[in-house]
Protein backbone atom coordinates (compact mmCIF):
# COMPACT_ATOMS: atom_id res chain seq x y z
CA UNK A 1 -5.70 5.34 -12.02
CA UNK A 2 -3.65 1.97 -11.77
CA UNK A 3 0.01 2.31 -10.47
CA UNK A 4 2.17 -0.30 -10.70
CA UNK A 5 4.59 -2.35 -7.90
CA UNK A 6 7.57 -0.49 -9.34
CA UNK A 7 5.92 3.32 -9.93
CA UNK A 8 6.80 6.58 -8.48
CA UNK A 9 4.75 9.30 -6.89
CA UNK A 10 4.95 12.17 -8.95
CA UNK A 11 4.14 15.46 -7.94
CA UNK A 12 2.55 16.65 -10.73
CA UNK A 13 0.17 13.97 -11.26
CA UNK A 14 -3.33 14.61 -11.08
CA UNK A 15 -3.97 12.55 -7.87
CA UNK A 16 -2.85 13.50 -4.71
CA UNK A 17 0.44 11.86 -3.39
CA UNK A 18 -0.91 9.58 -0.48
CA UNK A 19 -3.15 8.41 -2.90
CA UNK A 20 -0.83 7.60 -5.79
CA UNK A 21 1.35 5.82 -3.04
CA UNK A 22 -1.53 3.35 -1.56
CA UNK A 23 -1.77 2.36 -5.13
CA UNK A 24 1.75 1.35 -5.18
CA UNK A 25 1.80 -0.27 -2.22
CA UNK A 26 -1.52 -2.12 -2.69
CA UNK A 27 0.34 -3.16 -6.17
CA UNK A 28 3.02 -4.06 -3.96
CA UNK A 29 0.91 -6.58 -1.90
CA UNK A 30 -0.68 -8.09 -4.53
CA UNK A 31 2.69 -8.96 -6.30
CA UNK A 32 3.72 -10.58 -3.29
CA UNK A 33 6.28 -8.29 -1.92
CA UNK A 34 5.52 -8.49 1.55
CA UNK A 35 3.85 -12.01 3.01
CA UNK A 36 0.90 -12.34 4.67
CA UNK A 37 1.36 -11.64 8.64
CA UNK A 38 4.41 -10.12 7.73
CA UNK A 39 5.21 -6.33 8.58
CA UNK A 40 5.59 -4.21 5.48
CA UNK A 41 8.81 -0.96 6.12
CA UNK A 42 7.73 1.21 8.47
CA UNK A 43 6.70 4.87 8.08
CA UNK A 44 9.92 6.75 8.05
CA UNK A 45 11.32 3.85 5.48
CA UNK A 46 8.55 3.97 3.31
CA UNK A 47 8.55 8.23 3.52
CA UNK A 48 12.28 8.15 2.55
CA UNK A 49 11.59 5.99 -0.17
CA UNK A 50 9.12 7.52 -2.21
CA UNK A 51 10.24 11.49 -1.07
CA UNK A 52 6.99 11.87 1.37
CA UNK A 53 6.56 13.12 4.57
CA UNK A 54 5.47 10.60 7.51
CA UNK A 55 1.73 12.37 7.53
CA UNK A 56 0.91 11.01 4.02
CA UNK A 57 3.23 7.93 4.16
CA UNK A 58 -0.19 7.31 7.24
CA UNK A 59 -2.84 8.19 5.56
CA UNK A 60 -2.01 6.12 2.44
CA UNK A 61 -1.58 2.82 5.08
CA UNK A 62 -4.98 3.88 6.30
CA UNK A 63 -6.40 3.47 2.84
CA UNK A 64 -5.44 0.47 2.39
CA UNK A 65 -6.30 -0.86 6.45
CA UNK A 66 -9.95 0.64 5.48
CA UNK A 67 -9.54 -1.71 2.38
CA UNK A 68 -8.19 -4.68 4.73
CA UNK A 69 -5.49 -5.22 2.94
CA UNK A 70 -3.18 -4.05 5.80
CA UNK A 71 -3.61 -3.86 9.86
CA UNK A 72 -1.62 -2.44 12.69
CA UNK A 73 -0.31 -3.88 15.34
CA UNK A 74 -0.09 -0.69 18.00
CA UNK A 75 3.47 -0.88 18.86
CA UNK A 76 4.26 -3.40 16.10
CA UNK A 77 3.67 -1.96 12.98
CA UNK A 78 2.02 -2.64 10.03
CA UNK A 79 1.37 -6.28 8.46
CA UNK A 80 -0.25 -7.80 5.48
CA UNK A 81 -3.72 -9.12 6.00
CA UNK A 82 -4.42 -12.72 4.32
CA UNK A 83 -5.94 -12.37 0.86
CA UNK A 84 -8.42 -14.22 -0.44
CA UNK A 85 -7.78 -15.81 -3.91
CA UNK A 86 -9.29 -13.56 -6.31
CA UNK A 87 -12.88 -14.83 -8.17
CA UNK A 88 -12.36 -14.73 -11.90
CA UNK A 89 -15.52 -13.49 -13.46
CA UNK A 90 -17.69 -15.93 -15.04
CA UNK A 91 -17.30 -15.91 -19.19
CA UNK A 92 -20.14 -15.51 -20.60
């Protein structure tokens, strides 16, 4: 499912919560929210934020470091990678 840079997690959805909120936050990044080298809100921000507990708040930033979108600096926190410019598929 797509979630958007201004969506919710809600419990009742039919994905689990840390992964409804690494779609928001990848939406986040790709709207430009946070800059490139820049650190996005730490863990116990982004956990009061959205109503989750530090544990998922974690494993929805390792999503998207797996995707390398994000990367941690130990001690630092957590920054936007550089993106790429996205390829628009050839029309055919």
């Amino acid at each position: 499912m797509e979630y958007g840079p201004d969506d919710q997690v809600e419990r009742d959805a039919p994905e689990a919560p840390f992964e409804q909120l690494a779609g928001i936050l990848r939406a986040r990044v790709k709207r430009g929210d946070w800059k490139p080298n820049r650190a996005i809100p730490g863990e116990n921000a982004l956990a009061d934020e959205y109503g989750l507990s530090r544990p998922t708040v974690r494993r929805s930033i390792a999503v998207l470091t797996e995707e390398g979108l994000v990367y941690a600096l130990p001690g630092r926190g957590t920054y936007v990678a550089k993106q790429e410019p996205e390829e628009s598929a050839p029309s055919e």
